[in-house]
Protein backbone atom coordinates (compact mmCIF):
# COMPACT_ATOMS: atom_id res chain seq x y z
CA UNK A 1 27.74 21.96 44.43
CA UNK A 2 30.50 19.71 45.52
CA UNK A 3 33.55 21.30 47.58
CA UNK A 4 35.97 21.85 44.47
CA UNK A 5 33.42 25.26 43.87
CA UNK A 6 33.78 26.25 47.56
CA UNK A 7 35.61 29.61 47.98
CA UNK A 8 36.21 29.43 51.36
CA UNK A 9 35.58 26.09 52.94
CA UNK A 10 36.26 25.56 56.61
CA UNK A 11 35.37 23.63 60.04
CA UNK A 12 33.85 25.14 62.88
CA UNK A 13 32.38 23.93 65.74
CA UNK A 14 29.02 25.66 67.11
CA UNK A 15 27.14 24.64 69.60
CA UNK A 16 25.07 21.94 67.29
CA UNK A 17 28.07 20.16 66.65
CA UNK A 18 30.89 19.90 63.80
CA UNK A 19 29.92 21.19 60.63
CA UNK A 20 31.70 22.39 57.65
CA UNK A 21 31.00 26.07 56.31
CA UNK A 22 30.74 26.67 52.58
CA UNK A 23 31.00 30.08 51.30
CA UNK A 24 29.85 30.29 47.65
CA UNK A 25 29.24 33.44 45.80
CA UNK A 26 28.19 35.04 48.94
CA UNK A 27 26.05 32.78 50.30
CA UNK A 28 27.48 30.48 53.49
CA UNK A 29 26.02 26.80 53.24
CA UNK A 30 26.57 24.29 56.45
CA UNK A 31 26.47 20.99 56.02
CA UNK A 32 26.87 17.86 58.54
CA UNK A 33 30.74 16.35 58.67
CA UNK A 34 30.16 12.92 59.26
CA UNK A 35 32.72 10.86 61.22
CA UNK A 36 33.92 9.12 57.58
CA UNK A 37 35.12 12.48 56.42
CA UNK A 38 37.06 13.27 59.16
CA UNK A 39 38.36 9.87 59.09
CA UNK A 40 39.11 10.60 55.19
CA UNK A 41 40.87 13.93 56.47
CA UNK A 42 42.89 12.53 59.13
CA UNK A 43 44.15 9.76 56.32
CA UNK A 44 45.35 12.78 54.18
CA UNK A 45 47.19 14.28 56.95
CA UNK A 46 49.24 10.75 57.63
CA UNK A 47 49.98 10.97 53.69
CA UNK A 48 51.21 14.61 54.09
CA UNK A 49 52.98 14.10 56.38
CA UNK A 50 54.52 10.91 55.07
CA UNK A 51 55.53 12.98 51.73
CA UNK A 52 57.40 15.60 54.47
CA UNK A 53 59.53 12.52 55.27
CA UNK A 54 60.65 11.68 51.72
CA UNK A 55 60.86 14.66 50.92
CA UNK A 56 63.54 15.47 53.61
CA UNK A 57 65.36 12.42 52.37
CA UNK A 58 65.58 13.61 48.98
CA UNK A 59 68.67 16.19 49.36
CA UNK A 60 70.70 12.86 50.67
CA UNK A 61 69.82 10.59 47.97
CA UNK A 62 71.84 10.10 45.19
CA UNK A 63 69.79 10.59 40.97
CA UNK A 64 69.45 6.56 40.89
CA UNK A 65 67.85 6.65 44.47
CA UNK A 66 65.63 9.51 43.34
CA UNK A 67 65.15 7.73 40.44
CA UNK A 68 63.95 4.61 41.54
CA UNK A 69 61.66 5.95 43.87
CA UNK A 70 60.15 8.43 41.58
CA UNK A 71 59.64 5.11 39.25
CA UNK A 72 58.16 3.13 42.75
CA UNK A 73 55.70 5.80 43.91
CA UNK A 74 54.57 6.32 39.88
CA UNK A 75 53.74 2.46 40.08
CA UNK A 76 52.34 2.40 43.32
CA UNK A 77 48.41 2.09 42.96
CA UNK A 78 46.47 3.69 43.58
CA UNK A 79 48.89 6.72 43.90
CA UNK A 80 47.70 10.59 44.67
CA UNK A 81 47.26 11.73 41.01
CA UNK A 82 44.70 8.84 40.73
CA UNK A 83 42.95 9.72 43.55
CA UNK A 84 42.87 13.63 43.12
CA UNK A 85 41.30 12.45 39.35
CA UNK A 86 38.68 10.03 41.92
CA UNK A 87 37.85 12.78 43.56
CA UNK A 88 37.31 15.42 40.85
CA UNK A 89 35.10 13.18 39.16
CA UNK A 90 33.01 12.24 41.83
């Protein structure tokens, strides 16, 4: 079961240490979050909030600059789309 079949999947910290709670069907699974994820996680977060940056840039822009940077992050490899596909795939 990977975590795109999770219906609720969230952190918690008990006693044990930092775990990650999977609810599926019912049933709530806990599995070890190792320091990579978290690393991984903390990665996404920089790229979130990176995107909140352009993305406040974009009203001031004029169509070619929104152009050309559409164009640039397309190129730009490997680019989110690619990695969401990564991911999925497993």
């Amino acid at each position: 079961m990977g975590l795109a079949e999770c219906t609720i999947c969230r952190f918690t910290n008990p006693a044990g240490g930092l775990t990650m709670e999977r609810s599926l069907q019912g049933a709530i699974h806990r599995m070890p979050v190792t320091g990579e994820l978290i690393r991984m996680m903390n990665y996404v977060d920089d790229i979130a909030a990176t995107l909140r940056r352009i993305q406040a840039g974009i009203p001031s822009m004029t169509e070619e600059e929104r152009k050309r940077l559409g164009e640039y992050m397309r190129k730009a490899d490997p680019n989110y789309v690619a990695m969401m596909s990564a991911l999925d795939k497993g």
